[in-house]
Protein backbone atom coordinates (compact mmCIF):
# COMPACT_ATOMS: atom_id res chain seq x y z
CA UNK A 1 0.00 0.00 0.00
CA UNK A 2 2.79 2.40 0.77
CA UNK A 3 4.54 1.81 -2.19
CA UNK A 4 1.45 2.25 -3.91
CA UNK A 5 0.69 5.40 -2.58
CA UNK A 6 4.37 6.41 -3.28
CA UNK A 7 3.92 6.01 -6.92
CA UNK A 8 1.11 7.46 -7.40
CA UNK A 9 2.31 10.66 -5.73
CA UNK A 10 5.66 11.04 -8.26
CA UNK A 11 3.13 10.51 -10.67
CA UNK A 12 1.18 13.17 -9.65
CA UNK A 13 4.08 15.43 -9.18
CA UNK A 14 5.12 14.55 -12.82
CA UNK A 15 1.99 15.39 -14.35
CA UNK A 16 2.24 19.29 -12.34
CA UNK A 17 5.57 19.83 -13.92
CA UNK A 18 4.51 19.18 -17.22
CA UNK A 19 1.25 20.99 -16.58
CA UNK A 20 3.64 23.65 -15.25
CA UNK A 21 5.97 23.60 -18.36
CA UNK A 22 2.85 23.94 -20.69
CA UNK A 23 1.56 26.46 -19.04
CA UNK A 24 5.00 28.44 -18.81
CA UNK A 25 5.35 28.08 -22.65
CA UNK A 26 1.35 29.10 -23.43
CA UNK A 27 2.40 32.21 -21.11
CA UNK A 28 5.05 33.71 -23.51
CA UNK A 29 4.37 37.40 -23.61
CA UNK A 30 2.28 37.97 -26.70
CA UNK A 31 1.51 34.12 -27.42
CA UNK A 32 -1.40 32.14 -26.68
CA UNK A 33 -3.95 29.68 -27.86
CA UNK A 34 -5.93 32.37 -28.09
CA UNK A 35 -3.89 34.64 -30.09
CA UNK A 36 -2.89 31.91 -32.30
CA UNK A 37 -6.37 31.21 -33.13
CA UNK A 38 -7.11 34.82 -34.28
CA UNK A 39 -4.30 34.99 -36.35
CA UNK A 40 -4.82 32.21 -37.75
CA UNK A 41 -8.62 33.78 -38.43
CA UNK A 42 -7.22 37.10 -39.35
CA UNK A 43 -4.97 35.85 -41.50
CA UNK A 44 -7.57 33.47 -43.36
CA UNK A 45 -9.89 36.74 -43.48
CA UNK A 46 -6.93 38.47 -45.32
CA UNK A 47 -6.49 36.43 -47.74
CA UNK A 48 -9.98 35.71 -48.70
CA UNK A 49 -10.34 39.17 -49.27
CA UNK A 50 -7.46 39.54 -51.12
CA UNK A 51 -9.04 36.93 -53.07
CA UNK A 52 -12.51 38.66 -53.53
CA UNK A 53 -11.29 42.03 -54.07
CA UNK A 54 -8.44 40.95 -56.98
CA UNK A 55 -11.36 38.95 -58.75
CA UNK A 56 -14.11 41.68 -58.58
CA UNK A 57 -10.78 44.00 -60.32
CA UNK A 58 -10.19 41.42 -62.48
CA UNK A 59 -14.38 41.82 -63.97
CA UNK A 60 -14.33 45.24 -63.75
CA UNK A 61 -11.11 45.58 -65.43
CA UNK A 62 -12.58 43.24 -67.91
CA UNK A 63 -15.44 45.45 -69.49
CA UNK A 64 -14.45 47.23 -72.69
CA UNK A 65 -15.30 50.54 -72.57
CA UNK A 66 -14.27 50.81 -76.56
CA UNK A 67 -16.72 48.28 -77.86
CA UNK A 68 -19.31 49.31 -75.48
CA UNK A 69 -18.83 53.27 -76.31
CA UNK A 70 -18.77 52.06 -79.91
CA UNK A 71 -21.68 50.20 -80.23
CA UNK A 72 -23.73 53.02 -78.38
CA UNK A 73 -22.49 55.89 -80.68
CA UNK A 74 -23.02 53.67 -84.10
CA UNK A 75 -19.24 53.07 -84.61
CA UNK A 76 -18.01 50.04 -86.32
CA UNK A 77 -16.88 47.54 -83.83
CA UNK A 78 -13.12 48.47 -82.83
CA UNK A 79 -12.05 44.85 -83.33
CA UNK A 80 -13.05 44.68 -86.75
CA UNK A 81 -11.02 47.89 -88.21
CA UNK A 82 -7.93 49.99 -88.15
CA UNK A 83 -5.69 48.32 -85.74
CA UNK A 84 -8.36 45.64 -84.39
CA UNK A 85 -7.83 46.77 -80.76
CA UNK A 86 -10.16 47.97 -78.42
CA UNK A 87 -8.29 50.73 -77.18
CA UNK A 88 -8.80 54.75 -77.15
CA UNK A 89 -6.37 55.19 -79.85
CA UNK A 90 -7.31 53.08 -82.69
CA UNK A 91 -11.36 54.55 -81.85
CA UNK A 92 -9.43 58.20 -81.98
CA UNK A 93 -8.74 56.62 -85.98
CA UNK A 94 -12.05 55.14 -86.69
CA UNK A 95 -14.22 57.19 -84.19
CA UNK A 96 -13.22 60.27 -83.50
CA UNK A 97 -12.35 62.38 -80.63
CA UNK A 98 -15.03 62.28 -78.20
CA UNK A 99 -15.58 58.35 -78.37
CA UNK A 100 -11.72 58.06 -77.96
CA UNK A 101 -11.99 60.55 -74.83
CA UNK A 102 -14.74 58.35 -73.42
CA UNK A 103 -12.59 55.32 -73.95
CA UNK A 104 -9.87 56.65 -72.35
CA UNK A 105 -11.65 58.11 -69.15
CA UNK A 106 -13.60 54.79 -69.14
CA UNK A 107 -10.59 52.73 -69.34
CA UNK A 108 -8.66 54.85 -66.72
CA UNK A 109 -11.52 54.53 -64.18
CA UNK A 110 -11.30 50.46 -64.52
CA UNK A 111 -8.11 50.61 -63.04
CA UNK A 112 -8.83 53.76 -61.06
CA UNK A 113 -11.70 52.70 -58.87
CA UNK A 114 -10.81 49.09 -57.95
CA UNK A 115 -7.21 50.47 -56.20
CA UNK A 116 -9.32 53.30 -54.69
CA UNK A 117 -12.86 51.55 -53.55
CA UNK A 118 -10.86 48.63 -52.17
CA UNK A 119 -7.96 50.47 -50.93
CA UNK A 120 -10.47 51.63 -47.88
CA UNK A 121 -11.39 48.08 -46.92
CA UNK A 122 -7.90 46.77 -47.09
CA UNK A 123 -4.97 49.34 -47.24
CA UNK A 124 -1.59 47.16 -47.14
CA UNK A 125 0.15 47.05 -50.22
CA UNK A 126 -0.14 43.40 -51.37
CA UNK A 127 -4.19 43.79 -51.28
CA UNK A 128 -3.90 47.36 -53.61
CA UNK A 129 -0.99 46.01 -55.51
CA UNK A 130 -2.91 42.79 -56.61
CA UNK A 131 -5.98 44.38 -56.77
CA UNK A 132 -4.08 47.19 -59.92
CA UNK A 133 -2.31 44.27 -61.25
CA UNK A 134 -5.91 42.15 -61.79
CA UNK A 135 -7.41 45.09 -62.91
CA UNK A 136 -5.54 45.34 -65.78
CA UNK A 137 -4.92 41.68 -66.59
CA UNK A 138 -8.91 41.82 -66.67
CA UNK A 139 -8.23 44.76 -69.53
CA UNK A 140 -5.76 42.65 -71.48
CA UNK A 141 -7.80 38.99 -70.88
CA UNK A 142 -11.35 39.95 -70.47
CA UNK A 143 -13.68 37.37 -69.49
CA UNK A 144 -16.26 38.78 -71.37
CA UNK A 145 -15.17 38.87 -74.74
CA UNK A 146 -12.76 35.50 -75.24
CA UNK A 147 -10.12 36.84 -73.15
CA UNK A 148 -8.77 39.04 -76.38
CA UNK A 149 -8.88 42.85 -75.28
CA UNK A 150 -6.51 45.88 -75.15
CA UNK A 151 -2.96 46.36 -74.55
CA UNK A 152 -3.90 47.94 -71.52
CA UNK A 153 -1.93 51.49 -71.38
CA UNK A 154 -4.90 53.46 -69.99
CA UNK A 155 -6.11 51.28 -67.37
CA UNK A 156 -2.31 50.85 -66.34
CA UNK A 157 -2.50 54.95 -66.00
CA UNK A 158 -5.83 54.25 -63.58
CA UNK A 159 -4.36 51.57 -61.81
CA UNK A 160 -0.90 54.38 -60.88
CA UNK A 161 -3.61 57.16 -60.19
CA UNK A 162 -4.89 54.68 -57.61
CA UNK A 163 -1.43 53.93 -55.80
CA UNK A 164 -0.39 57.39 -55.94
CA UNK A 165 -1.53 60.31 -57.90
CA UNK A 166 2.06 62.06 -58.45
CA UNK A 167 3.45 59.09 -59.67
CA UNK A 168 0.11 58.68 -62.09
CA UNK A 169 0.43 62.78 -62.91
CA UNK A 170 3.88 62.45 -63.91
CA UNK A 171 3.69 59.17 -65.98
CA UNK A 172 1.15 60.85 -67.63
CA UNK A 173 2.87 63.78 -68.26
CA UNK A 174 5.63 61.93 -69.65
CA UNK A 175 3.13 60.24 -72.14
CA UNK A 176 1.82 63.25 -73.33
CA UNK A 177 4.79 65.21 -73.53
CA UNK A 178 6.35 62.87 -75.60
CA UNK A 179 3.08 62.52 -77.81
CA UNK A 180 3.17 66.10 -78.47
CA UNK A 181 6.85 65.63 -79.59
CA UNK A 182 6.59 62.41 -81.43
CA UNK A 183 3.21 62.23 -82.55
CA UNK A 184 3.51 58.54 -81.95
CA UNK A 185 1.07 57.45 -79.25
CA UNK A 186 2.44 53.47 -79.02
CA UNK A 187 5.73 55.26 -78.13
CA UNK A 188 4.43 57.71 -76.04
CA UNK A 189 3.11 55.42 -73.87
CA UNK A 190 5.87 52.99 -73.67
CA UNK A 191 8.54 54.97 -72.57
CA UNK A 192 6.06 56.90 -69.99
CA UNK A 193 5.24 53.01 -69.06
CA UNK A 194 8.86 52.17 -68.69
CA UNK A 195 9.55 54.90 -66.19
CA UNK A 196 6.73 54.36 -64.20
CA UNK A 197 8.01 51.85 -61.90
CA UNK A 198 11.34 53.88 -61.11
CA UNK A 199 9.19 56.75 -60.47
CA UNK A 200 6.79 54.52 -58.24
CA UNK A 201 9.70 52.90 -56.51
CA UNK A 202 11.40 56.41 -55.57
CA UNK A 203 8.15 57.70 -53.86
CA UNK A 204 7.22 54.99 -52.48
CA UNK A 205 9.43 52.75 -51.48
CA UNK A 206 7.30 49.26 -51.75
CA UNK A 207 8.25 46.32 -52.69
CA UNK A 208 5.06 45.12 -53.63
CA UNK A 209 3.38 48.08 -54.89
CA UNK A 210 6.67 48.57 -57.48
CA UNK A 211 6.37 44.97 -58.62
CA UNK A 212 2.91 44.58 -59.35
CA UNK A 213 3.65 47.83 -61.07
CA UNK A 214 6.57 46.34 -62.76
CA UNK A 215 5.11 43.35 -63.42
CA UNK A 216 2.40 45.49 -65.22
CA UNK A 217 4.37 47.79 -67.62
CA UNK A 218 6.04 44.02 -68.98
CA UNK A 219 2.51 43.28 -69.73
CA UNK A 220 1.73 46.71 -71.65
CA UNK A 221 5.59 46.08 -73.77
CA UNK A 222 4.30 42.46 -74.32
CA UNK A 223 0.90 43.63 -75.58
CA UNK A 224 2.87 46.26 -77.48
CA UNK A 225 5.20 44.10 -79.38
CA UNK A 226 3.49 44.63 -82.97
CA UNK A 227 3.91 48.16 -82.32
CA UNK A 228 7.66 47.83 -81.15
CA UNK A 229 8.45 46.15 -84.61
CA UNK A 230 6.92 48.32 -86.38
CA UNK A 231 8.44 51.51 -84.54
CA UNK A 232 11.63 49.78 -85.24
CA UNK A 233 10.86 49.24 -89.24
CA UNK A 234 10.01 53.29 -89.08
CA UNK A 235 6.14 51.95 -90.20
CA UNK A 236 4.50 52.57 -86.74
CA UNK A 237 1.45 55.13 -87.50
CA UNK A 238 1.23 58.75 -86.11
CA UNK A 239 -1.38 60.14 -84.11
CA UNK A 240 -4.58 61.32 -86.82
CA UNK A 241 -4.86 65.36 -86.50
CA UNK A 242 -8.51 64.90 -87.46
């Protein structure tokens, strides 16, 4: 019986100091069960609406503003003539100026309002830097029409308006200085779309936000490559004074 009773009491004892080093270890400042669990929750939260928010750019950024402005106005379908992209420059050649302006504000604001709208719910830079980036992939691959669309220049303007409005003032600035002094809109907006990430990157400092941004302005040279040929053939067509 006494040995019995022996045992069971440095079992006993055992079980307190593990209790004891459990509990020691659950008390680290900062660190619980309880903690863990809501970051764990937190972080699930995060990413779904990462998630939600980069797929509802993605839509947005995929509705054409061209072929909708065109069909409304009586225009010939922007796919169809001229350069066959749906884009406010080749509507400047087959439209004229004021469905080319409403392209261009239309196609700004789909990569405008996404950064900006969401940008309140979630403000860290991986949420607005995936939420530009989607915007204009939704642009260049829309959903809606057979994931062929534009080659994404003004939207990328919206989506740097959204991030930060110097940067987007400058790049634009750059664009349309060089327009005025080339008359060549394709290179215009490549060189003001090559900049834009330095210029990002200097003001801002973000890793993120500079390579979504980055990451962006290889998609606008990749859509662009027709245009880079021809540009380098001396063929690449001037902006119409009409």
């Amino acid at each position: 019986m006494h040995i019995n009773s022996l045992h069971s009491k440095r079992t006993f004892n055992c079980f307190l100091k593990v209790e004891a080093i459990t509990a020691s270890i659950l008390q680290i400042p900062g660190v619980s069960l309880r903690s863990c669990n809501t970051l764990n929750i937190n972080t699930m939260e995060h990413t779904l609406l990462i998630i939600l928010f980069a797929g509802l750019a993605y839509l947005i950024g995929s509705i054409s503003t061209a072929i909708i402005t065109c069909k409304i106005m009586g225009i010939e379908d922007p796919r169809k003539t001229g350069s066959k992209n749906p884009g406010a420059t080749n509507v400047l050649r087959t439209g004229g100026k004021k469905a080319a302006i409403i392209t261009l504000l239309g196609d700004m604001l789909k990569g405008f309002i996404p950064v900006l709208v969401f940008s309140q719910f979630q403000s860290d830079a991986l949420t607005i830097a995936l939420v530009g980036l989607f915007a204009l992939l939704g642009h260049i691959f829309p959903i809606y029409y057979g994931f062929k669309g534009g080659k994404g220049v003004a939207t990328f303007y919206g989506v740097i308006l959204g991030i930060n409005w110097l940067v987007g003032i400058i790049a634009l600035a750059i664009w349309l200085g060089m327009a005025a002094i080339v008359k060549i809109s394709s290179l215009s907006a490549l060189v003001s779309v090559f900049f834009a990430p330095f210029i990002l990157w200097h003001f801002s400092q973000s890793i993120e936000l500079t390579a979504a941004v980055a990451i962006m302005s290889i998609l606008v040279f990749w859509r662009h490559k027709g245009n880079i040929k021809s540009l380098l053939q001396g063929s690449e067509a001037k902006i119409s004074k009409n």
